[in-house]
PDB file of N, CA and C in Angstrom:
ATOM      1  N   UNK A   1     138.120  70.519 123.681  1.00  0.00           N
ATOM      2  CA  UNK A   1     137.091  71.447 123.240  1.00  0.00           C
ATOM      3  C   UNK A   1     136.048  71.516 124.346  1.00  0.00           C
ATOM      4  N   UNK A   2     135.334  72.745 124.686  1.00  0.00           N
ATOM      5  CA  UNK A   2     134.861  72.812 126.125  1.00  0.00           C
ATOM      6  C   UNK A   2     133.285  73.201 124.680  1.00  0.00           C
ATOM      7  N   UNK A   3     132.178  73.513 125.689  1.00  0.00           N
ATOM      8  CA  UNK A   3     130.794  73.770 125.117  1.00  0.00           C
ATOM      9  C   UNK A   3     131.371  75.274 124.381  1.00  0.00           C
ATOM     10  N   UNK A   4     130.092  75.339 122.812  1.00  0.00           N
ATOM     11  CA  UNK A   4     130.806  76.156 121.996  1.00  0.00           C
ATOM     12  C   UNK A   4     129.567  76.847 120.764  1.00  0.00           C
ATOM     13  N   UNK A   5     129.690  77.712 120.003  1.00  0.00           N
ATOM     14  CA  UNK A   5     128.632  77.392 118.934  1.00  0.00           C
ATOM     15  C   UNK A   5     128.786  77.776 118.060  1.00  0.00           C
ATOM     16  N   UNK A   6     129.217  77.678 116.707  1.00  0.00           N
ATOM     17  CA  UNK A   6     129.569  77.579 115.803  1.00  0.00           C
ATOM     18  C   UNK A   6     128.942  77.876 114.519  1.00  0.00           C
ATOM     19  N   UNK A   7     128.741  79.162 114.246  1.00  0.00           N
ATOM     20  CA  UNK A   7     127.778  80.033 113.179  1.00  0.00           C
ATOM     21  C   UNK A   7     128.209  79.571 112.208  1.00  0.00           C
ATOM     22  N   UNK A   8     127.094  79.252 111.293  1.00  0.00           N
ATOM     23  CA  UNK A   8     126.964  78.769 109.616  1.00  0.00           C
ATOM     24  C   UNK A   8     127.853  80.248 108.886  1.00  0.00           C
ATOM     25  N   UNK A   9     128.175  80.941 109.402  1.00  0.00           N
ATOM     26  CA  UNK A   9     128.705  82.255 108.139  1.00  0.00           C
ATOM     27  C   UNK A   9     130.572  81.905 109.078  1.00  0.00           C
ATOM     28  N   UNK A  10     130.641  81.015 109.955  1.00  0.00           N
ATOM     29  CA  UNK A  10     131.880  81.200 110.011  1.00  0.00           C
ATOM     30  C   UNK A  10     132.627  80.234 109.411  1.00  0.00           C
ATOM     31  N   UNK A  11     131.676  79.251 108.569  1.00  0.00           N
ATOM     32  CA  UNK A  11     132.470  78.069 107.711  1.00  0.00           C
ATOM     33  C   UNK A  11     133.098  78.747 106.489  1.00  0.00           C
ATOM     34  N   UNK A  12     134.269  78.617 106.549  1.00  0.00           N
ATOM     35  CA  UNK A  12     134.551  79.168 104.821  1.00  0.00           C
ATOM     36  C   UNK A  12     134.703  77.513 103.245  1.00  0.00           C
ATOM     37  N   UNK A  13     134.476  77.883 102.486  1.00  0.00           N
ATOM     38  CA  UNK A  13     133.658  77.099 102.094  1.00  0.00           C
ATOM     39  C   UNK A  13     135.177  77.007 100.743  1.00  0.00           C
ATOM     40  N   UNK A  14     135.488  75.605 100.925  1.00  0.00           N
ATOM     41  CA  UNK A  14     136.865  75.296  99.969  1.00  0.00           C
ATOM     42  C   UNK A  14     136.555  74.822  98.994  1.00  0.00           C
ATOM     43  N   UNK A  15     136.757  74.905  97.854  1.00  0.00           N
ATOM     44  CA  UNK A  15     136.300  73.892  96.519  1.00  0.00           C
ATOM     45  C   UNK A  15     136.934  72.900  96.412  1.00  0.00           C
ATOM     46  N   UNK A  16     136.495  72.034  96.016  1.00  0.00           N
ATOM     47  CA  UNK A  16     136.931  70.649  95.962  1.00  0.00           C
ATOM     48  C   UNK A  16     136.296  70.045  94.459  1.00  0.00           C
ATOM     49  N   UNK A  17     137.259  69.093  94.299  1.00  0.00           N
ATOM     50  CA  UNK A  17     137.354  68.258  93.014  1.00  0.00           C
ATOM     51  C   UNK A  17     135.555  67.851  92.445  1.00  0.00           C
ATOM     52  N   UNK A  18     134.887  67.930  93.786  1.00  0.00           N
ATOM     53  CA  UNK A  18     133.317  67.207  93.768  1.00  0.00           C
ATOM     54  C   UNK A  18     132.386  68.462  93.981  1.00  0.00           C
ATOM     55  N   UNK A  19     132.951  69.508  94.517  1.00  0.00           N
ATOM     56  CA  UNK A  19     132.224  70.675  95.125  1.00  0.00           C
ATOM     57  C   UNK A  19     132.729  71.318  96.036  1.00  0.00           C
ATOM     58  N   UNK A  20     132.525  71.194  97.213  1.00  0.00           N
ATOM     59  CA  UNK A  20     132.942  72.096  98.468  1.00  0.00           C
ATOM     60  C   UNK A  20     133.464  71.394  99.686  1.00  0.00           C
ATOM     61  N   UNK A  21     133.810  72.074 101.012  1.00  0.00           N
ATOM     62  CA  UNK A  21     133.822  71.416 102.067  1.00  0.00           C
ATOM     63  C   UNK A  21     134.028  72.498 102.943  1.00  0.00           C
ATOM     64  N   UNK A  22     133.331  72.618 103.974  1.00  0.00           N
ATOM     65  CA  UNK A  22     133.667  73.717 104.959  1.00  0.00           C
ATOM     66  C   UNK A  22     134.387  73.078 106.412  1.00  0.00           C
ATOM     67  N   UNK A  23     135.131  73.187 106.788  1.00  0.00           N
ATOM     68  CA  UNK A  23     135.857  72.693 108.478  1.00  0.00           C
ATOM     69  C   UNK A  23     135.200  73.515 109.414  1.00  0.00           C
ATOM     70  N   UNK A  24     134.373  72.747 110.388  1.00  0.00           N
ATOM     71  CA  UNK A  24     133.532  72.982 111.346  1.00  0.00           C
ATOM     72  C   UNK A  24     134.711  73.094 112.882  1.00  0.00           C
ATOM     73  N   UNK A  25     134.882  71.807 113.058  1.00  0.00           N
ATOM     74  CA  UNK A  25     136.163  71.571 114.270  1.00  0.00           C
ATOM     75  C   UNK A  25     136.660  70.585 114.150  1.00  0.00           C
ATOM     76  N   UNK A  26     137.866  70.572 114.820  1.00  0.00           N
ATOM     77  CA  UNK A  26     138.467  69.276 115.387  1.00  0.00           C
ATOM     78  C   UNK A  26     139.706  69.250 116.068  1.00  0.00           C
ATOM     79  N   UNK A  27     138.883  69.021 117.669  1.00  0.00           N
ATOM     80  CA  UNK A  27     139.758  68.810 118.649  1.00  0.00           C
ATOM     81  C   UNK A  27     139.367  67.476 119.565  1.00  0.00           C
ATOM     82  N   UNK A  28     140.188  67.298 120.733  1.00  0.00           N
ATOM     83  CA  UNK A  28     139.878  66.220 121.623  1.00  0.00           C
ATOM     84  C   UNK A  28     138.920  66.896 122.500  1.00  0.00           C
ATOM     85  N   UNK A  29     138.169  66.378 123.253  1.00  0.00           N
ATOM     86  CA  UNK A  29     136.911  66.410 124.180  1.00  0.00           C
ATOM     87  C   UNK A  29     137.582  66.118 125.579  1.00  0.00           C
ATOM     88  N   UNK A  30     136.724  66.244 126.163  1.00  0.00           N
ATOM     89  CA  UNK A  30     136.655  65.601 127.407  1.00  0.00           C
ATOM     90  C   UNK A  30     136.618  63.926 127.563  1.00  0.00           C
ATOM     91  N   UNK A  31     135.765  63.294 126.650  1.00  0.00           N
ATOM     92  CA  UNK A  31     135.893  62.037 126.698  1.00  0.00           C
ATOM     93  C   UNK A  31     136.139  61.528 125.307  1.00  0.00           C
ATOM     94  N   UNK A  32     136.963  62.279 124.566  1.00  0.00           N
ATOM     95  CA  UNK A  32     137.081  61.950 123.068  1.00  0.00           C
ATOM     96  C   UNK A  32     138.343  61.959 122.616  1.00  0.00           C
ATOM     97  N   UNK A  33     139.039  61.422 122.249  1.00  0.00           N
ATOM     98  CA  UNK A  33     140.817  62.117 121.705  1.00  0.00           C
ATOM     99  C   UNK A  33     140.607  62.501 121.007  1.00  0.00           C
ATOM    100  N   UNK A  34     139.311  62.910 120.001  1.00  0.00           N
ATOM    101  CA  UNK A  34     139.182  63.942 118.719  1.00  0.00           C
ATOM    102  C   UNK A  34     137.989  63.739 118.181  1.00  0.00           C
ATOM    103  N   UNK A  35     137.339  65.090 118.005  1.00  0.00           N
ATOM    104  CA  UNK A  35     135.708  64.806 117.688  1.00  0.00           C
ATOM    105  C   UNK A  35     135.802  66.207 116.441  1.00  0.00           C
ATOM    106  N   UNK A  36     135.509  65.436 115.034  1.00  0.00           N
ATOM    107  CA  UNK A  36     135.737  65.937 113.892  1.00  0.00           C
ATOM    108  C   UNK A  36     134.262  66.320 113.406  1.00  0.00           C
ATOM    109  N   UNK A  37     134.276  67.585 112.887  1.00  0.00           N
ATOM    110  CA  UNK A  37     132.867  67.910 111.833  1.00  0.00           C
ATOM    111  C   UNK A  37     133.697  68.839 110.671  1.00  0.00           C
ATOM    112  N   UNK A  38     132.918  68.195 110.011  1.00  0.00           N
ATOM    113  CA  UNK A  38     132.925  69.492 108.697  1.00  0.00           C
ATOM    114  C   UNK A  38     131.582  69.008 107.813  1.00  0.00           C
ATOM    115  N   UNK A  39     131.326  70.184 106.669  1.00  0.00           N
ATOM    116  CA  UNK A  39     130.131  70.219 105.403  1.00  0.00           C
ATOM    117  C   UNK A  39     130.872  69.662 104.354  1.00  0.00           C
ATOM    118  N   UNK A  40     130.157  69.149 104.195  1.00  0.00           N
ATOM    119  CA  UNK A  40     130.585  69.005 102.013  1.00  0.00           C
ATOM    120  C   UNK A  40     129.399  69.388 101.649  1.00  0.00           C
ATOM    121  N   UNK A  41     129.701  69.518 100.541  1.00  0.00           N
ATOM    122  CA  UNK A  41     128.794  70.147  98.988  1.00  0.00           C
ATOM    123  C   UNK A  41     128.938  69.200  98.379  1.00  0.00           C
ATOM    124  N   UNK A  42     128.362  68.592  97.736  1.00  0.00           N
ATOM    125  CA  UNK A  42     128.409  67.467  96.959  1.00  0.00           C
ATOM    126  C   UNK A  42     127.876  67.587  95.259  1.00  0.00           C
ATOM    127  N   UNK A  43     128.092  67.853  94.324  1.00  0.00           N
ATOM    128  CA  UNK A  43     127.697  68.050  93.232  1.00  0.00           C
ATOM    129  C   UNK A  43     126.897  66.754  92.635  1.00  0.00           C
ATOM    130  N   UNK A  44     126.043  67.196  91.729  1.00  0.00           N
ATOM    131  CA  UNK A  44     125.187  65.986  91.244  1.00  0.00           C
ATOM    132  C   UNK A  44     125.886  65.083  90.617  1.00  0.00           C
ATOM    133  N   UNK A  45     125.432  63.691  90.824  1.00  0.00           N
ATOM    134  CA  UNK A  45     126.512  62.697  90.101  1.00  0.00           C
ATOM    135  C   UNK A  45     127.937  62.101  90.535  1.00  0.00           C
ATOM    136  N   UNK A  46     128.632  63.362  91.808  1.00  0.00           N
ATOM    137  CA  UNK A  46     129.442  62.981  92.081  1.00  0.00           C
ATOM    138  C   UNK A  46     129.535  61.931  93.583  1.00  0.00           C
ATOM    139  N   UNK A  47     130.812  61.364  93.486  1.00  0.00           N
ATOM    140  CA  UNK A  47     130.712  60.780  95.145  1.00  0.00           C
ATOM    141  C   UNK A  47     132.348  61.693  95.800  1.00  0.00           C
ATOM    142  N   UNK A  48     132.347  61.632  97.154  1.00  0.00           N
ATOM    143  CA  UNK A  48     133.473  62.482  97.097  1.00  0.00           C
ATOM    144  C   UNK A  48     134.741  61.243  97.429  1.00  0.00           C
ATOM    145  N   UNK A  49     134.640  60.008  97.644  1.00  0.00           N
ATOM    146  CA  UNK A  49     135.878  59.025  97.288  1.00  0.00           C
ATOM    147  C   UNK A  49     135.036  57.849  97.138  1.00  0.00           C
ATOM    148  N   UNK A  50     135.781  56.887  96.726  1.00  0.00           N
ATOM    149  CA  UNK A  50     136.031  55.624  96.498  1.00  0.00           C
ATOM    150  C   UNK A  50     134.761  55.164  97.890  1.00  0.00           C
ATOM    151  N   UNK A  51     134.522  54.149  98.041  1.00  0.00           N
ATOM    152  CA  UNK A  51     133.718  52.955  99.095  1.00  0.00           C
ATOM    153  C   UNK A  51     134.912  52.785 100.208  1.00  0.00           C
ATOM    154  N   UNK A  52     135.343  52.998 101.075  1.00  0.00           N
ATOM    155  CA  UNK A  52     136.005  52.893 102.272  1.00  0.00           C
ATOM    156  C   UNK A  52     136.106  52.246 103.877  1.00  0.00           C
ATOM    157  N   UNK A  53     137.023  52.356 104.349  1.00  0.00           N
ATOM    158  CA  UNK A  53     136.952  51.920 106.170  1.00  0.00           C
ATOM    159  C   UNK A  53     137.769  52.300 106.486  1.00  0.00           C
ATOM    160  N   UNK A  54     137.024  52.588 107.551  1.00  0.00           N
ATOM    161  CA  UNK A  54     138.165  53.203 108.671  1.00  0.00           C
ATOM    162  C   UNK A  54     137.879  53.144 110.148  1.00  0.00           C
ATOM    163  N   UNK A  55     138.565  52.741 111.191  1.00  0.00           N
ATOM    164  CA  UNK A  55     138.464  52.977 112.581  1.00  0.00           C
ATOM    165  C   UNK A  55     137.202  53.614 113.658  1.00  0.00           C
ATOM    166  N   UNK A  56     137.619  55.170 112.733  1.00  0.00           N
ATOM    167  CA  UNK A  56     136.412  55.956 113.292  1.00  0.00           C
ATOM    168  C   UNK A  56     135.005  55.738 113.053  1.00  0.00           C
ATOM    169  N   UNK A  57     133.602  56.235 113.896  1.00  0.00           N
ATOM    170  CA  UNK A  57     132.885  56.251 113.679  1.00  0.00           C
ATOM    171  C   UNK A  57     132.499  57.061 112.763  1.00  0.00           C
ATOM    172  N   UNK A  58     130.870  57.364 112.035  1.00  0.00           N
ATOM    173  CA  UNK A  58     130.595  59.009 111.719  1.00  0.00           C
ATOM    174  C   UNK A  58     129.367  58.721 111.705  1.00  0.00           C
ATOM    175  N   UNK A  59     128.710  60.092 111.891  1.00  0.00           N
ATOM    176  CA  UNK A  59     127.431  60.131 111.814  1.00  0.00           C
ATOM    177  C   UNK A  59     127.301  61.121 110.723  1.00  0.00           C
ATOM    178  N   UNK A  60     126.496  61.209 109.711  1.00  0.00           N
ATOM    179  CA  UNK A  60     126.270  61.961 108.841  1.00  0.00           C
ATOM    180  C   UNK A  60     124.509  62.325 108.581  1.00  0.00           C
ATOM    181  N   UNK A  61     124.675  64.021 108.541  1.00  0.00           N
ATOM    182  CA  UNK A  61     123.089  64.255 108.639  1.00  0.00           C
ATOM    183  C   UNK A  61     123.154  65.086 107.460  1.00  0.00           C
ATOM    184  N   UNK A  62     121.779  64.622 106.589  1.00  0.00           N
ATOM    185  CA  UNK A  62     121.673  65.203 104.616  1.00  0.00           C
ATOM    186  C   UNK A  62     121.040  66.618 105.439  1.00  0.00           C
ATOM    187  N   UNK A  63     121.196  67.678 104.964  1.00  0.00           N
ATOM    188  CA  UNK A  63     121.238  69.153 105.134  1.00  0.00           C
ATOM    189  C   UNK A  63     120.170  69.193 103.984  1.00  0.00           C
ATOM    190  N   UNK A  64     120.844  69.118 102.989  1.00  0.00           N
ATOM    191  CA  UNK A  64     120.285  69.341 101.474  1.00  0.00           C
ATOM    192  C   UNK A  64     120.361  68.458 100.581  1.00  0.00           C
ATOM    193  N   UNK A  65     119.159  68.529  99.671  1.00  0.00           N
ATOM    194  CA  UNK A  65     119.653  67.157  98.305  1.00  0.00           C
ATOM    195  C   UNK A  65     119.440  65.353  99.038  1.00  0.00           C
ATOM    196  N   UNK A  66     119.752  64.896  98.204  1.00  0.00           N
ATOM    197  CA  UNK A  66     119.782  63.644  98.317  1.00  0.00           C
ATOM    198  C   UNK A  66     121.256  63.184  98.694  1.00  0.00           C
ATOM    199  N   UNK A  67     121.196  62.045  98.850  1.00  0.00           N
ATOM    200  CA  UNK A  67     122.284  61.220  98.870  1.00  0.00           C
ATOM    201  C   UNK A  67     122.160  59.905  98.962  1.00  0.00           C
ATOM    202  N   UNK A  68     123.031  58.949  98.161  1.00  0.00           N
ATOM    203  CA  UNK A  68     122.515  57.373  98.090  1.00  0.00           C
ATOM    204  C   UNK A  68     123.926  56.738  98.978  1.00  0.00           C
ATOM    205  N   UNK A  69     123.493  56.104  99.959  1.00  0.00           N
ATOM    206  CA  UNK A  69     124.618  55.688 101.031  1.00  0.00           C
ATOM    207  C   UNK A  69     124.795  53.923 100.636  1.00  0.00           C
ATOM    208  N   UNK A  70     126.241  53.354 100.660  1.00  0.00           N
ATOM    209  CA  UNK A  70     126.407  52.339 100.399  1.00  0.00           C
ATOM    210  C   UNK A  70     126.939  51.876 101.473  1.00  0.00           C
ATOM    211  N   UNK A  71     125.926  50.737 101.886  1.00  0.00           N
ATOM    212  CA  UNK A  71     127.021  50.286 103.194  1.00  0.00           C
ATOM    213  C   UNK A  71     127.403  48.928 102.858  1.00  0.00           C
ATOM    214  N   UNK A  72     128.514  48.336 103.166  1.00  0.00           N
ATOM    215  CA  UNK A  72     128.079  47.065 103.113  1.00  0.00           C
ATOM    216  C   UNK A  72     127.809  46.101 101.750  1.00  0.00           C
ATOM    217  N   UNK A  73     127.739  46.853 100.375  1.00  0.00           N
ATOM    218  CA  UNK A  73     126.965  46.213  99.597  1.00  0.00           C
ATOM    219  C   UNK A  73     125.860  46.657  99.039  1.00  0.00           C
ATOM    220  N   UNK A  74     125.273  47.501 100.555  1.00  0.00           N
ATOM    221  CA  UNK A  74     123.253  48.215 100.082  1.00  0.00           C
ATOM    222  C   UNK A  74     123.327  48.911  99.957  1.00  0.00           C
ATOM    223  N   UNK A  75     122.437  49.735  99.489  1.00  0.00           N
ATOM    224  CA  UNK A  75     122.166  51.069  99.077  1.00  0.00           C
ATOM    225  C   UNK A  75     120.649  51.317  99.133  1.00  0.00           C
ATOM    226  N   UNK A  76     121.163  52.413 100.251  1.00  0.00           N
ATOM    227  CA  UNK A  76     119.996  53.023 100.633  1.00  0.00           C
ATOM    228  C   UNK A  76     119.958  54.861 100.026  1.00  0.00           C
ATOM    229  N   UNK A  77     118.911  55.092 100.254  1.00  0.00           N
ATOM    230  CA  UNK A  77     118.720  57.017  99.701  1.00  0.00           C
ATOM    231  C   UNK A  77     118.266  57.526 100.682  1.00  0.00           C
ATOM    232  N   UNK A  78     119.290  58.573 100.997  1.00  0.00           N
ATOM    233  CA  UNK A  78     118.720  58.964 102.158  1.00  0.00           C
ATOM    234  C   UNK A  78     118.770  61.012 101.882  1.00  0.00           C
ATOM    235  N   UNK A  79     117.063  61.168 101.976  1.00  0.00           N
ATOM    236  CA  UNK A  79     117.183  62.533 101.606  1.00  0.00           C
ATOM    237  C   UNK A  79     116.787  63.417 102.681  1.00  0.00           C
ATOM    238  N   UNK A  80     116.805  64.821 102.756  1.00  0.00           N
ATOM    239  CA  UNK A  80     117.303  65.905 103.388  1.00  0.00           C
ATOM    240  C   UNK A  80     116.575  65.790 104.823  1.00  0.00           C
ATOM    241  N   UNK A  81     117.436  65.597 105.810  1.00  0.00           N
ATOM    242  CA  UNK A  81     116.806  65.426 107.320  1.00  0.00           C
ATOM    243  C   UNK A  81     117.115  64.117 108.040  1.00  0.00           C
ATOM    244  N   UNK A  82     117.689  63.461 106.602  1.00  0.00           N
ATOM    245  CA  UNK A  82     117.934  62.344 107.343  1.00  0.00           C
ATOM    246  C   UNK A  82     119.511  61.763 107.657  1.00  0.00           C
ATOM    247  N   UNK A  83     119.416  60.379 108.238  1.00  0.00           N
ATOM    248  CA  UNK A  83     120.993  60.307 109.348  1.00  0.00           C
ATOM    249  C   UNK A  83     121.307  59.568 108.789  1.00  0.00           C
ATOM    250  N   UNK A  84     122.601  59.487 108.432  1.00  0.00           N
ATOM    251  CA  UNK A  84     123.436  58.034 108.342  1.00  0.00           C
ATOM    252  C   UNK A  84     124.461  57.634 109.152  1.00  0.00           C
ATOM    253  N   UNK A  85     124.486  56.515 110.114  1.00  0.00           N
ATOM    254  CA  UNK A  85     125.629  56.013 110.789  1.00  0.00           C
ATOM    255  C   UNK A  85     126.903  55.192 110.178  1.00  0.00           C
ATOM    256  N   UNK A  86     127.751  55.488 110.136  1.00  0.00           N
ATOM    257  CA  UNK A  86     128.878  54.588 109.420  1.00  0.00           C
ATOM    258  C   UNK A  86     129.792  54.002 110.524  1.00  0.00           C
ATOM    259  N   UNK A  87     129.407  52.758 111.000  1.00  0.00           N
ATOM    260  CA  UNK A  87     129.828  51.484 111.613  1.00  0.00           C
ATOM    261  C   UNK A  87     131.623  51.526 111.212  1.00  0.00           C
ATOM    262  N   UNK A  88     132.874  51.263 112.734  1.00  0.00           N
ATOM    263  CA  UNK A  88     133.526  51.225 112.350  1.00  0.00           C
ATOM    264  C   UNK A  88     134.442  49.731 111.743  1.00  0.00           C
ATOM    265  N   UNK A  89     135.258  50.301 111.017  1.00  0.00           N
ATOM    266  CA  UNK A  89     135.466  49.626 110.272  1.00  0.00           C
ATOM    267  C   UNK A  89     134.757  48.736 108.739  1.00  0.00           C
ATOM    268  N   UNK A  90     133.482  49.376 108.426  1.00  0.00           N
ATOM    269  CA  UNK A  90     132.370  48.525 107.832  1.00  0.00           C
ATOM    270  C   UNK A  90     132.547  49.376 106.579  1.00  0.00           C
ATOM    271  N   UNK A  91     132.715  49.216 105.269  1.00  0.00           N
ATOM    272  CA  UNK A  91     132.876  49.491 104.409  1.00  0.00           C
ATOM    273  C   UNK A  91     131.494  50.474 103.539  1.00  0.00           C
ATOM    274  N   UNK A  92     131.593  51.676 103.234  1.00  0.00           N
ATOM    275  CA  UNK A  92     130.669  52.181 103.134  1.00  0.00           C
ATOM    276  C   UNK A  92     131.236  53.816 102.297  1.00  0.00           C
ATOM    277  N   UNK A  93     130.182  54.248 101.190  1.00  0.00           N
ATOM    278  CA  UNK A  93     130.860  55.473 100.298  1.00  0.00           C
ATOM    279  C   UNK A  93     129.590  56.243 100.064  1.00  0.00           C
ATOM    280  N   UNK A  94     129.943  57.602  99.871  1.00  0.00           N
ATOM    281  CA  UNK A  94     128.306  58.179  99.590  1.00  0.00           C
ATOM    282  C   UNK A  94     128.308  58.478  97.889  1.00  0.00           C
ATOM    283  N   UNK A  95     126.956  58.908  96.942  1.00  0.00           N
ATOM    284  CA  UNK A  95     126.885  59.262  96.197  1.00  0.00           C
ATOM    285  C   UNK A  95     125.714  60.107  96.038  1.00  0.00           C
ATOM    286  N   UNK A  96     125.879  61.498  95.076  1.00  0.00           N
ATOM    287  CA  UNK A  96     124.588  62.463  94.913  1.00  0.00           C
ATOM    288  C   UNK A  96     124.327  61.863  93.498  1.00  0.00           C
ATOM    289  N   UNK A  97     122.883  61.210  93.475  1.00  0.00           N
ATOM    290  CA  UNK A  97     122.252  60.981  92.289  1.00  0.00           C
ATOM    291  C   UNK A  97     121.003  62.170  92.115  1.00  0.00           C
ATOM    292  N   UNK A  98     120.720  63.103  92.748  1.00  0.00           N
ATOM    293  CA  UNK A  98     120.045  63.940  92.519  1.00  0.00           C
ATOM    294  C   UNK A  98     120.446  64.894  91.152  1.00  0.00           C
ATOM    295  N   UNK A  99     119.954  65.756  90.938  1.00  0.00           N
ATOM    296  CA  UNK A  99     119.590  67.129  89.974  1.00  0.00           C
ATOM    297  C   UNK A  99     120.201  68.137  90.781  1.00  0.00           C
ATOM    298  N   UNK A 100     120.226  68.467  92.249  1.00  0.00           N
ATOM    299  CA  UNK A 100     120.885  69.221  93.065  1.00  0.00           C
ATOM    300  C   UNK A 100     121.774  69.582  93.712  1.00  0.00           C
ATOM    301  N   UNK A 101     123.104  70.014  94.251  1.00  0.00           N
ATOM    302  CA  UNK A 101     123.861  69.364  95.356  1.00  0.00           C
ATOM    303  C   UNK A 101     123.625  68.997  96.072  1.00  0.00           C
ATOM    304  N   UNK A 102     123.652  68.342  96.554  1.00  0.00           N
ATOM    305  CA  UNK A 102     123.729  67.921  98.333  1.00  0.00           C
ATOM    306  C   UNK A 102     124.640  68.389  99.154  1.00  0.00           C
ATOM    307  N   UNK A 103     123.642  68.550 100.682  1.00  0.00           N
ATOM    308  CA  UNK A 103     125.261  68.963 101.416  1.00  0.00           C
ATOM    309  C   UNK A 103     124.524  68.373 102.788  1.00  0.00           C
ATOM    310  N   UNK A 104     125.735  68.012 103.511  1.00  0.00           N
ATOM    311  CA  UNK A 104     125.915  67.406 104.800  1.00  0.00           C
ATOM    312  C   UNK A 104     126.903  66.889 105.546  1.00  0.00           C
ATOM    313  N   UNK A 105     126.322  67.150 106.937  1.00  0.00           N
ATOM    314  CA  UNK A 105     127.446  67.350 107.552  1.00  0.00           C
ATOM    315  C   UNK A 105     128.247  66.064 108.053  1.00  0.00           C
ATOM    316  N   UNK A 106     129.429  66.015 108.460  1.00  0.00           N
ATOM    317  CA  UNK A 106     129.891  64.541 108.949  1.00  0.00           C
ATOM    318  C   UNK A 106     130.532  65.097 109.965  1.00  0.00           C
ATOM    319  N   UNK A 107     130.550  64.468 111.257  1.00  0.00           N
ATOM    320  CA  UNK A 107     130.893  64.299 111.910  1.00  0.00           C
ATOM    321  C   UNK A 107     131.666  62.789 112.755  1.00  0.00           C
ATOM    322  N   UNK A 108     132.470  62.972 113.033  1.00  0.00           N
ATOM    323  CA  UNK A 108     133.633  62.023 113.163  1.00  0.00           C
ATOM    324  C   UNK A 108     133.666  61.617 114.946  1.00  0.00           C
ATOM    325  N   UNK A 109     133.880  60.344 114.976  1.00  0.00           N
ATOM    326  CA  UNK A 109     134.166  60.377 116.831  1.00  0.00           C
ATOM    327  C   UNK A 109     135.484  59.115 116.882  1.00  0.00           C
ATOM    328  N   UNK A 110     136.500  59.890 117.306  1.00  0.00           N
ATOM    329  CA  UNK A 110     137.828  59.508 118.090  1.00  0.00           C
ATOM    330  C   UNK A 110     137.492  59.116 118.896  1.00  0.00           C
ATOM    331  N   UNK A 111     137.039  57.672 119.717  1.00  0.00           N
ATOM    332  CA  UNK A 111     137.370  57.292 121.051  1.00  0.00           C
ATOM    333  C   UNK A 111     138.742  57.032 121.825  1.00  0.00           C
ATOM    334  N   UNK A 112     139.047  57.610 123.249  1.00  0.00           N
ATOM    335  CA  UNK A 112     140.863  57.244 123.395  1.00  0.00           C
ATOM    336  C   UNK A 112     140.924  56.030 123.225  1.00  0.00           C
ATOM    337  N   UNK A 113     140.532  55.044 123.273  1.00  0.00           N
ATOM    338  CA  UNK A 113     141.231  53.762 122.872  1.00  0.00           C
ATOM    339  C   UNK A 113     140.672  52.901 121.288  1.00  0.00           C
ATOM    340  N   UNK A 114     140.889  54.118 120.542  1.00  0.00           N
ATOM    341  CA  UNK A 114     140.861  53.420 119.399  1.00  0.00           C
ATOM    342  C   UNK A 114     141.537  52.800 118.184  1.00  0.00           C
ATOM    343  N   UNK A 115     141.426  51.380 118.141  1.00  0.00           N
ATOM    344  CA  UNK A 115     142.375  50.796 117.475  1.00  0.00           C
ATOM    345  C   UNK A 115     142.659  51.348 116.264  1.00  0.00           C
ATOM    346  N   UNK A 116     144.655  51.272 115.940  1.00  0.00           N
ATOM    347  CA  UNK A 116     144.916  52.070 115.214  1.00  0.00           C
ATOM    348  C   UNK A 116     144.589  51.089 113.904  1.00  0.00           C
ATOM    349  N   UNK A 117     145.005  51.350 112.734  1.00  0.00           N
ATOM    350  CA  UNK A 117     145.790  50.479 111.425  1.00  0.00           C
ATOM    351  C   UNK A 117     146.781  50.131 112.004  1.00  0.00           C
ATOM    352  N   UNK A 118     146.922  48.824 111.773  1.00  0.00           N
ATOM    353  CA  UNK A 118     148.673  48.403 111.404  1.00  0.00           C
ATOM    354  C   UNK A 118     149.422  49.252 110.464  1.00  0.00           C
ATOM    355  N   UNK A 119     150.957  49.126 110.430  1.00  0.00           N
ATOM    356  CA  UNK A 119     151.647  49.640 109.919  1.00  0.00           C
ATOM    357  C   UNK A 119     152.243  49.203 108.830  1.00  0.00           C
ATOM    358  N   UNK A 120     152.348  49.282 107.333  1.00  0.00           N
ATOM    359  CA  UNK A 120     152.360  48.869 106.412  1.00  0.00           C
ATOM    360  C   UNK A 120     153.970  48.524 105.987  1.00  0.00           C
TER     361      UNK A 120
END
């Protein structure tokens, strides 16, 4: 993926079990084997999975609404403007306890040498 810009009316916007999700990109970089974004919508009350880990990094920035981030065990609230980093491998799930949706974006970072999962 070379430099680019990516208009809010060109996300199309999928429904999902929790609300929405729009696909922003995802390709390899220049120094990335794959650098992922997309939106969710998040409906009140809902989380969109289970508490998780995984490999990749993400950075996630609240757009709209609230959101209560679990990392680890804690739980923090983190509302509209603000960042959340998700450490890899470190166990961590979001939830909207607001009245509103929430929406925000995640973005994902593939480094080339990143350790895979074992194989089950």
């Amino acid at each position: 993926m070379r430099s680019a810009v990516f208009p809010w009316a060109d996300f199309k916007a999928e429904p999902t079990k929790t609300g929405s999700r729009r696909e922003c990109f995802d390709a390899p970089t220049a120094t990335l084997e794959r650098l992922e974004c997309h939106v969710t919508t998040l409906n009140p009350g809902e989380a969109p999975h289970a508490a998780h880990q995984h490999p990749e990094e993400e950075v996630i920035l609240v757009k709209e609404g609230v959101l209560e981030a679990v990392q680890n065990g804690r739980t923090n609230r983190v509302e509209a403007g603000g960042l959340i980093f998700e450490g890899s491998t470190e166990t961590h799930g979001l939830r909207n306890p607001g009245p509103n949706p929430a929406v925000y974006y995640v973005l994902k970072i593939y480094p080339h040498d990143l350790a895979k999962p074992a194989s089950r």
